[in-house]
PDB file of N, CA and C in Angstrom:
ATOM      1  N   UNK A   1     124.448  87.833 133.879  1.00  0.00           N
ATOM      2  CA  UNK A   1     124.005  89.181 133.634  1.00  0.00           C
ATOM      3  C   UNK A   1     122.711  89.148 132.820  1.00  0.00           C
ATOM      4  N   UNK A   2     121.774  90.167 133.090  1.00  0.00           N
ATOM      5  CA  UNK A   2     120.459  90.061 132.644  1.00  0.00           C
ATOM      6  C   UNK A   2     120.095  91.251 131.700  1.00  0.00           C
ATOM      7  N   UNK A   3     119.956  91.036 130.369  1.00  0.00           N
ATOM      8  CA  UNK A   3     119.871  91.828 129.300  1.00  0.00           C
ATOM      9  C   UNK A   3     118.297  93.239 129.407  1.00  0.00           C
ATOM     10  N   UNK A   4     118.102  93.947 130.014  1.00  0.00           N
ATOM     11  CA  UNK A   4     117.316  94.667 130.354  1.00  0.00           C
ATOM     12  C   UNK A   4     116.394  95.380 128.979  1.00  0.00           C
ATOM     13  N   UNK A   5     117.133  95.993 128.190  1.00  0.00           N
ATOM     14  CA  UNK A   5     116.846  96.795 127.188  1.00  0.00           C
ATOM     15  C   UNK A   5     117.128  96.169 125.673  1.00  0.00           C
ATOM     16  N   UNK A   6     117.352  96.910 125.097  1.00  0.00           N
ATOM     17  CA  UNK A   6     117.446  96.449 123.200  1.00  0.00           C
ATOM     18  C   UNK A   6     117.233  97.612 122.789  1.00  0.00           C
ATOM     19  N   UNK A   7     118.418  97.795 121.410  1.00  0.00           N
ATOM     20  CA  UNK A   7     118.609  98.807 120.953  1.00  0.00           C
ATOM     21  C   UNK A   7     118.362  98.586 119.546  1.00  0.00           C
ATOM     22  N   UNK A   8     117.893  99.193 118.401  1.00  0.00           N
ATOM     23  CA  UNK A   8     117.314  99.313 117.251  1.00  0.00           C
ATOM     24  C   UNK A   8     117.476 100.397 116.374  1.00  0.00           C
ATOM     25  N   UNK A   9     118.266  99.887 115.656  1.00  0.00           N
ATOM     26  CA  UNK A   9     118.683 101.450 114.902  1.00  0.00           C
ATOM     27  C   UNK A   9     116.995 101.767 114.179  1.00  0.00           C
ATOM     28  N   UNK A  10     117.312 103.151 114.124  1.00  0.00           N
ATOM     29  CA  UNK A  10     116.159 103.583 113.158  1.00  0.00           C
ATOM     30  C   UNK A  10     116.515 103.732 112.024  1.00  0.00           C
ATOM     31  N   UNK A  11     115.336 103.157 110.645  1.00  0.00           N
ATOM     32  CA  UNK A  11     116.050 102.825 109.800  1.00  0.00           C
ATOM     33  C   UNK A  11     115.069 102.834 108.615  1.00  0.00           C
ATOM     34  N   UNK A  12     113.638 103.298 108.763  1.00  0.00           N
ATOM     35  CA  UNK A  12     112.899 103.757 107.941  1.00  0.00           C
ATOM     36  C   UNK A  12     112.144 104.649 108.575  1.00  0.00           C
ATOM     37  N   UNK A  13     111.202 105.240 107.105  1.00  0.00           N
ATOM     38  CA  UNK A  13     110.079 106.203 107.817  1.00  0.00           C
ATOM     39  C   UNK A  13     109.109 105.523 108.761  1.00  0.00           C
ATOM     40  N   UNK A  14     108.955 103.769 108.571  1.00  0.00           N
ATOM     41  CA  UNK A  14     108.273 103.622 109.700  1.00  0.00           C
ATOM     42  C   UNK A  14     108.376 103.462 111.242  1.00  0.00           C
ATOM     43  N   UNK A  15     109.855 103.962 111.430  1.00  0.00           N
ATOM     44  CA  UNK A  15     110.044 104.197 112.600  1.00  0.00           C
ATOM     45  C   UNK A  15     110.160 105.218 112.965  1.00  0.00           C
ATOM     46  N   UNK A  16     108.910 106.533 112.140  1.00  0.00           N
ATOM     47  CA  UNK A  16     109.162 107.677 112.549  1.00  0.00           C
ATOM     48  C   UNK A  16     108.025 107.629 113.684  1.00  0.00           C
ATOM     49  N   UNK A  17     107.336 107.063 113.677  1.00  0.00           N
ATOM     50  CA  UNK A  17     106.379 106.419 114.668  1.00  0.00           C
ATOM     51  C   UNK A  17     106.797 106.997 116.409  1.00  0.00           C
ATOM     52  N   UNK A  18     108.034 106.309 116.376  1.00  0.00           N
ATOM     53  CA  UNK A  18     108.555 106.255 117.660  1.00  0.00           C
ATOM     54  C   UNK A  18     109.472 107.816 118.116  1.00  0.00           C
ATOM     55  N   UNK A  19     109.869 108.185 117.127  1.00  0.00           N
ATOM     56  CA  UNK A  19     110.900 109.522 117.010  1.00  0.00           C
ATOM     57  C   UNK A  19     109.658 110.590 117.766  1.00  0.00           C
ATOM     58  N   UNK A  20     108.676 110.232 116.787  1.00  0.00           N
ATOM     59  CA  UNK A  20     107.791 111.202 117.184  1.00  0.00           C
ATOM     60  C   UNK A  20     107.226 111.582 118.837  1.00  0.00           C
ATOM     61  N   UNK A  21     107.083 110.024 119.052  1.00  0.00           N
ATOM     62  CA  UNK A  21     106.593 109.905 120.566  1.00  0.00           C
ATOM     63  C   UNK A  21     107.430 110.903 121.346  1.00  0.00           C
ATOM     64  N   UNK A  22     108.488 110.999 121.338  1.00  0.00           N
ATOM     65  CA  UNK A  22     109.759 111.488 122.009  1.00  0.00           C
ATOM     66  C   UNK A  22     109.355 113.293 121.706  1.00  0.00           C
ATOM     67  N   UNK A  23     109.907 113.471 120.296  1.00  0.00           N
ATOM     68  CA  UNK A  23     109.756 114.769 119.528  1.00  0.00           C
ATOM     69  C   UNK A  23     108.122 115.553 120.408  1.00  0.00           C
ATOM     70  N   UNK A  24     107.458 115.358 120.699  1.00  0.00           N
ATOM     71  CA  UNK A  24     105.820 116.022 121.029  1.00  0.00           C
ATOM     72  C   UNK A  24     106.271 115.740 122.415  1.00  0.00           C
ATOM     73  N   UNK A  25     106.394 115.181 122.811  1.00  0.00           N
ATOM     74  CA  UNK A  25     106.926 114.855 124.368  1.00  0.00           C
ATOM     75  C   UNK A  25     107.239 115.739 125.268  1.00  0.00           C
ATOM     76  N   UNK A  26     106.314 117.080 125.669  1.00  0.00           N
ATOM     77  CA  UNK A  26     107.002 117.892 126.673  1.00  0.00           C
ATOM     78  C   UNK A  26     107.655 117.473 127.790  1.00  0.00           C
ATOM     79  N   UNK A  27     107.758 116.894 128.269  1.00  0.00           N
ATOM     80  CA  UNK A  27     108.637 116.692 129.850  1.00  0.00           C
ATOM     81  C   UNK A  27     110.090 116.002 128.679  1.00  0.00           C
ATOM     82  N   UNK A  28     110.029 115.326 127.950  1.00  0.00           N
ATOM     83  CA  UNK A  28     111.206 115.227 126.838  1.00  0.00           C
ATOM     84  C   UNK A  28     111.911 116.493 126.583  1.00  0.00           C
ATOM     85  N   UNK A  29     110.964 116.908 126.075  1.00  0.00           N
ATOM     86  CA  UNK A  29     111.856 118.164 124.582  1.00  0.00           C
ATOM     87  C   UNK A  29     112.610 119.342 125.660  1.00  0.00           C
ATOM     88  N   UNK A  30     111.839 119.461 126.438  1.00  0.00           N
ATOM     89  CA  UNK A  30     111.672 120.725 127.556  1.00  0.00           C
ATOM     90  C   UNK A  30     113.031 120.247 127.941  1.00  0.00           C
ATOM     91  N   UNK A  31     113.496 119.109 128.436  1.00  0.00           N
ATOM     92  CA  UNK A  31     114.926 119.383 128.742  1.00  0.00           C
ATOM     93  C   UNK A  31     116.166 119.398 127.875  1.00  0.00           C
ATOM     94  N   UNK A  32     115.925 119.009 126.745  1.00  0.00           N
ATOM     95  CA  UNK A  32     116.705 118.875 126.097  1.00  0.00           C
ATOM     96  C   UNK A  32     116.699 119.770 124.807  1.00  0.00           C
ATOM     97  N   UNK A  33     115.147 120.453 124.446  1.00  0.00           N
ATOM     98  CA  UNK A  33     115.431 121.791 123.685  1.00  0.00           C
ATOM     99  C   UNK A  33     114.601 123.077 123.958  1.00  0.00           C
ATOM    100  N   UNK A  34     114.342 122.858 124.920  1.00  0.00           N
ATOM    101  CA  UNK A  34     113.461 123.834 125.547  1.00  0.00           C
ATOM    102  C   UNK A  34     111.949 124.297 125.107  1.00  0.00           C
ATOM    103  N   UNK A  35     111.748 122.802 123.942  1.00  0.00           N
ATOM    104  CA  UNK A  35     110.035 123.250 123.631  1.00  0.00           C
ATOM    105  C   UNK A  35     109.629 121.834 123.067  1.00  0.00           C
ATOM    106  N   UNK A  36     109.131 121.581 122.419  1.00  0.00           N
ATOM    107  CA  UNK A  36     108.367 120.547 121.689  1.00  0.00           C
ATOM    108  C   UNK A  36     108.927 120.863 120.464  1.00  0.00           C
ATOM    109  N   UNK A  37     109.084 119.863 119.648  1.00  0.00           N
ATOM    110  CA  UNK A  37     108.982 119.726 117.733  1.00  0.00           C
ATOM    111  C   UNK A  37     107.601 120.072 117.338  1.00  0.00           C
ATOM    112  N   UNK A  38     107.975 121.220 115.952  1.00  0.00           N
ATOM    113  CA  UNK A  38     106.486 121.039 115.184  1.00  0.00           C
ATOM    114  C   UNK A  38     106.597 119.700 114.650  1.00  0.00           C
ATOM    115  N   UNK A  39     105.444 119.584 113.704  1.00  0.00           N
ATOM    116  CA  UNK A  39     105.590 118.291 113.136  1.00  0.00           C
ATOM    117  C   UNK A  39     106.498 118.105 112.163  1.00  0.00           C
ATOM    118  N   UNK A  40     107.168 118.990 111.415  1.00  0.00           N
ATOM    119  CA  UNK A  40     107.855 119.631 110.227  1.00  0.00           C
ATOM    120  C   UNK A  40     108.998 119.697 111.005  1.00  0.00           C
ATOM    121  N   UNK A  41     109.499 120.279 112.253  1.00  0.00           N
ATOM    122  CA  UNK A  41     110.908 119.865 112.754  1.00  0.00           C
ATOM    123  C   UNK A  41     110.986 118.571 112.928  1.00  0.00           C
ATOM    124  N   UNK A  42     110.280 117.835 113.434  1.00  0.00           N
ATOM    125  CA  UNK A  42     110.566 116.363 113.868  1.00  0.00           C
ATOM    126  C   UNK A  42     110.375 115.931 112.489  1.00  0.00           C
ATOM    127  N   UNK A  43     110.281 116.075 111.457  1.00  0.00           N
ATOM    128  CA  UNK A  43     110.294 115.527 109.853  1.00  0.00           C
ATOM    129  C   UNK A  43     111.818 115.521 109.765  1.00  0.00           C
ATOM    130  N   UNK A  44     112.235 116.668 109.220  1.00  0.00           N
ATOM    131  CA  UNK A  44     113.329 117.447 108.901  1.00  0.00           C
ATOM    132  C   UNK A  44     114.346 116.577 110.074  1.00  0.00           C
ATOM    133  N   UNK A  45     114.394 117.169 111.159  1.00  0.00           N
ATOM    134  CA  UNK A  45     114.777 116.164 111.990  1.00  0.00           C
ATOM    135  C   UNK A  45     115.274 114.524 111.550  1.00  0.00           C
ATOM    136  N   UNK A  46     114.313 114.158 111.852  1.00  0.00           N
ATOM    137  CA  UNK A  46     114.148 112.688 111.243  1.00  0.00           C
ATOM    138  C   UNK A  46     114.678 111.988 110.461  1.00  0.00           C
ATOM    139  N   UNK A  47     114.407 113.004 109.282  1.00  0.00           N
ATOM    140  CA  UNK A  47     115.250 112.715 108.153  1.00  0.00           C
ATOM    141  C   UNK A  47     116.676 112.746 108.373  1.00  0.00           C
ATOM    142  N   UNK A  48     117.014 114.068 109.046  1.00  0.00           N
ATOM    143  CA  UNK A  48     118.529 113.725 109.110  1.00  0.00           C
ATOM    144  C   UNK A  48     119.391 113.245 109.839  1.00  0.00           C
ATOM    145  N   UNK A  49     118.649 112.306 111.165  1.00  0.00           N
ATOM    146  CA  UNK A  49     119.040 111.336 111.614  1.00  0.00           C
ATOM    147  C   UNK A  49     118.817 109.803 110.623  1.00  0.00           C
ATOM    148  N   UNK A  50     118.162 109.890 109.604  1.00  0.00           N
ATOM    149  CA  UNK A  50     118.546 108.444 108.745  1.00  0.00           C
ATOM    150  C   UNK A  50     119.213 108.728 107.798  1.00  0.00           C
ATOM    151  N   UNK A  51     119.895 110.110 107.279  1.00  0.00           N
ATOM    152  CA  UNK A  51     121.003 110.136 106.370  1.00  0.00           C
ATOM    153  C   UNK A  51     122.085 109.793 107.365  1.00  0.00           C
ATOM    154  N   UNK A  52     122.171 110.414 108.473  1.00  0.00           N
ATOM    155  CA  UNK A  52     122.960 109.902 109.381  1.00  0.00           C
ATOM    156  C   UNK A  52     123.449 108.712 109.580  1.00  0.00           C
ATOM    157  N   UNK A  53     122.860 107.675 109.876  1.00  0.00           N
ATOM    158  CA  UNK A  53     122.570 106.169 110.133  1.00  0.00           C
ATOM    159  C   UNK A  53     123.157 105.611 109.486  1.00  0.00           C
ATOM    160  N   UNK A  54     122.958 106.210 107.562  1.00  0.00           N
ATOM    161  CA  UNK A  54     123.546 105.321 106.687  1.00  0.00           C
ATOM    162  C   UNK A  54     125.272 105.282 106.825  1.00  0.00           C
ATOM    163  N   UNK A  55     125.103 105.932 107.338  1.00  0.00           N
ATOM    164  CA  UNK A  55     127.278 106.138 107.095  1.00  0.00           C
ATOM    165  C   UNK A  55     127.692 105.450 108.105  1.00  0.00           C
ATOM    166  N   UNK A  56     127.628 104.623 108.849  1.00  0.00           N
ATOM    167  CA  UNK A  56     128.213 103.683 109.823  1.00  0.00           C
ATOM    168  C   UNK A  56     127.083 102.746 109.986  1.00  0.00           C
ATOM    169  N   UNK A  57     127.068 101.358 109.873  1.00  0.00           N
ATOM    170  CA  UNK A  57     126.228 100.361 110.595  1.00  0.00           C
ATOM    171  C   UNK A  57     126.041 100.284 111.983  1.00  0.00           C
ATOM    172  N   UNK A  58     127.680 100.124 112.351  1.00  0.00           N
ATOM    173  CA  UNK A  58     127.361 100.367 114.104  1.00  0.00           C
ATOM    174  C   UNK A  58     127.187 101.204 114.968  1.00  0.00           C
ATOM    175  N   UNK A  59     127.015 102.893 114.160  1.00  0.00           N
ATOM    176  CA  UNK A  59     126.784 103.956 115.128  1.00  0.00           C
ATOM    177  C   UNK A  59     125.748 104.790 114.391  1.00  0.00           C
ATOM    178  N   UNK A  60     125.032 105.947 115.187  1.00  0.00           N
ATOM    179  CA  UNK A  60     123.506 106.234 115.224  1.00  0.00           C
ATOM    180  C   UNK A  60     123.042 106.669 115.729  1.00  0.00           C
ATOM    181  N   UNK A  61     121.920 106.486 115.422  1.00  0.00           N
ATOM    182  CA  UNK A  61     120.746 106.720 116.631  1.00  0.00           C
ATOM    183  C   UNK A  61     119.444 105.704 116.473  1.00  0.00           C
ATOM    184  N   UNK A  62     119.224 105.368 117.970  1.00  0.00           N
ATOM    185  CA  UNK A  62     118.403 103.774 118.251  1.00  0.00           C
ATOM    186  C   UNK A  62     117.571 104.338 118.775  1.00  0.00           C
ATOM    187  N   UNK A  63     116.573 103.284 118.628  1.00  0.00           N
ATOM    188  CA  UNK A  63     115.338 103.401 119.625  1.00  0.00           C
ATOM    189  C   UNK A  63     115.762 102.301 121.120  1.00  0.00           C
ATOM    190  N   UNK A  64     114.900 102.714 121.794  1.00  0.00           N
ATOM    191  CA  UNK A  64     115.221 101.516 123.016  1.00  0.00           C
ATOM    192  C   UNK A  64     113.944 101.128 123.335  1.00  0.00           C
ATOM    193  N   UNK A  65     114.231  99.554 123.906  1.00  0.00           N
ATOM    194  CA  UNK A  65     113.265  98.984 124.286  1.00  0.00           C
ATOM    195  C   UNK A  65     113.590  98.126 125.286  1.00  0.00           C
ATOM    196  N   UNK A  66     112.484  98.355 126.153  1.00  0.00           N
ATOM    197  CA  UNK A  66     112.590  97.355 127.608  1.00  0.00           C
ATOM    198  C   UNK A  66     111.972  95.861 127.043  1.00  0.00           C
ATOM    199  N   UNK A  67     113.485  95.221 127.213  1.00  0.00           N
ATOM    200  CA  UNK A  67     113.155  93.546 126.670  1.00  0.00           C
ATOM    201  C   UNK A  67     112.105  92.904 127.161  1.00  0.00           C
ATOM    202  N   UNK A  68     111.882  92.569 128.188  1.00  0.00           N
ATOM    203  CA  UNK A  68     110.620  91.781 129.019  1.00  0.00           C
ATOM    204  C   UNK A  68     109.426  92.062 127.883  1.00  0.00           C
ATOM    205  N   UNK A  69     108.936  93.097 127.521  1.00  0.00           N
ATOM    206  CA  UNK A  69     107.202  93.938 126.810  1.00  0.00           C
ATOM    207  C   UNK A  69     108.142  94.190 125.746  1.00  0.00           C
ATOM    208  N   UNK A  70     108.851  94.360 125.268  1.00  0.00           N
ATOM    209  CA  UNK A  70     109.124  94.978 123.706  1.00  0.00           C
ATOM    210  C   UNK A  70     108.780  96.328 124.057  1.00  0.00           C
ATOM    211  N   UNK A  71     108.180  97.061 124.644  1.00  0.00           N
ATOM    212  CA  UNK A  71     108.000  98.352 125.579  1.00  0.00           C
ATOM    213  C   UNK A  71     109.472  99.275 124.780  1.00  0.00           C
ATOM    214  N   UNK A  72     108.676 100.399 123.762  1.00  0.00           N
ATOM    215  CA  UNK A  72     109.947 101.916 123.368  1.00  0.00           C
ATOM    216  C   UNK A  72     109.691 102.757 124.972  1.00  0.00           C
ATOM    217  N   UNK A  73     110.707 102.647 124.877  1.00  0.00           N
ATOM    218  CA  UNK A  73     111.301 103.332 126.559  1.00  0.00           C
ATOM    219  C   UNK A  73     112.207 104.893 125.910  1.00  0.00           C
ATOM    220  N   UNK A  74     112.579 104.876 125.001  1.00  0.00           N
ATOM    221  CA  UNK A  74     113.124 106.303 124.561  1.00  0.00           C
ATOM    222  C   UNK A  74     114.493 106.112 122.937  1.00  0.00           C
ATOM    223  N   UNK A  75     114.811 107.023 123.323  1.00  0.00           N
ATOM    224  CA  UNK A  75     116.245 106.578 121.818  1.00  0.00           C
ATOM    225  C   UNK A  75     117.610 106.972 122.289  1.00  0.00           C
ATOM    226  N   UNK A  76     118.372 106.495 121.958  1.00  0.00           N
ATOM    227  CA  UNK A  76     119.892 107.030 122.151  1.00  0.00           C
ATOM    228  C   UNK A  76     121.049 106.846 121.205  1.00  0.00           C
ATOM    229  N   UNK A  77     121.746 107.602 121.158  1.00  0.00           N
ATOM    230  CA  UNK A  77     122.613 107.615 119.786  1.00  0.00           C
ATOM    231  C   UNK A  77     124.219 107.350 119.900  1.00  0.00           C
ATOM    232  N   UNK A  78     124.726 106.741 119.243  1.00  0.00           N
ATOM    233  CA  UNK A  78     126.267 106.803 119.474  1.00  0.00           C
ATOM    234  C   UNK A  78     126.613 107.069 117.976  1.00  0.00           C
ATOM    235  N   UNK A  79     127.422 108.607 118.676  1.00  0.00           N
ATOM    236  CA  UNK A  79     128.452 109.347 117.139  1.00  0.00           C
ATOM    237  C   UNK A  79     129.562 109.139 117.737  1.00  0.00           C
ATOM    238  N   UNK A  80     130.391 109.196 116.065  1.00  0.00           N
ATOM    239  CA  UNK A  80     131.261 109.068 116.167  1.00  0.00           C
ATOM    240  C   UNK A  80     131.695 110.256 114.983  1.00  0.00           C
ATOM    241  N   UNK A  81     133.180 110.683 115.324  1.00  0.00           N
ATOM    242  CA  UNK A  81     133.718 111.649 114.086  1.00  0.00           C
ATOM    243  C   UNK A  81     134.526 111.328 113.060  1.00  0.00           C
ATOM    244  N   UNK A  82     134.523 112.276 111.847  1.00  0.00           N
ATOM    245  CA  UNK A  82     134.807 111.238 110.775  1.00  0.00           C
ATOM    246  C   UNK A  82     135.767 110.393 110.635  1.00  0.00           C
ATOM    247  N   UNK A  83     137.089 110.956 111.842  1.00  0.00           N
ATOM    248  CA  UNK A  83     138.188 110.221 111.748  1.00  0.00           C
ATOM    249  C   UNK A  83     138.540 108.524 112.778  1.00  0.00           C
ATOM    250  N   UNK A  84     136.993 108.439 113.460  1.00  0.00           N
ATOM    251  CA  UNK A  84     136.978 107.642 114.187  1.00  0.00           C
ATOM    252  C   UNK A  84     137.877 107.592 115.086  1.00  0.00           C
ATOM    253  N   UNK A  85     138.223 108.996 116.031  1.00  0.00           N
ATOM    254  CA  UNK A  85     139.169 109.088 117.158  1.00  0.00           C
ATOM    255  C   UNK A  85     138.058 109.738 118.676  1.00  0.00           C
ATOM    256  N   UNK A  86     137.098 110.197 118.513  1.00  0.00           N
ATOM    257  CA  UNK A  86     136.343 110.297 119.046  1.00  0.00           C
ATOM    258  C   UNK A  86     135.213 110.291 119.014  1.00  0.00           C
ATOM    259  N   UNK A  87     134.047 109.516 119.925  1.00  0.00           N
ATOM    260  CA  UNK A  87     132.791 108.814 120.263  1.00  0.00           C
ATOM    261  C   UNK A  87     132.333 109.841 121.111  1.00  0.00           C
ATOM    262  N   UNK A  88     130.597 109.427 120.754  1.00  0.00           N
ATOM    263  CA  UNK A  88     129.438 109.847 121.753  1.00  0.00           C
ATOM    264  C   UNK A  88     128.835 109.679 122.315  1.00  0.00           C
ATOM    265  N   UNK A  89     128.248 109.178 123.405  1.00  0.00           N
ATOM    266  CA  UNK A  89     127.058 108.310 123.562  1.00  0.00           C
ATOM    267  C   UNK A  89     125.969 109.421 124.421  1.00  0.00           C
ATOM    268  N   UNK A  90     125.180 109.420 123.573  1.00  0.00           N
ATOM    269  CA  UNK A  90     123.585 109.984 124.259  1.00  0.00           C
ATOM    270  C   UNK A  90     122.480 109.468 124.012  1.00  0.00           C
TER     271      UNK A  90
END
């Protein structure tokens, strides 16, 4: 089996870098919130996907990357609830 992608939690402000790409991203945002981030939502945002982060090591939200180029291809997150009986993956 051939490892395609790589996943990377986000885990400082310098990976707001990549959040952002996504966040300004019309053909992105448009489906999934029906506009673009100001820069101040994708902050706010941001932020509270790395308070997030801290409360589980193995669940989140990642960046992805196409292994071959190191290439950010997008992010995806796996929640979980507090009682650890049900998971998310997006």
């Amino acid at each position: 089996m051939t490892t395609r992608i790589s996943f990377k939690k986000y885990l400082s402000e310098d990976d707001f870098q990549y959040f952002l790409k996504l966040a300004s991203n019309e053909k992105v945002m448009v489906m999934n919130y029906g506009r673009v981030f100001l820069l101040e939502e994708a902050n706010n945002c941001y932020k509270r996907m790395l308070e997030n982060n801290k409360r589980h090591k193995d669940f989140g939200h990642f960046k992805v990357f196409e292994r071959a180029t190191n290439t950010f291809i997008g992010s995806c997150a796996l929640s979980i609830n507090d009682d650890f009986t049900e998971a998310e993956v997006e």
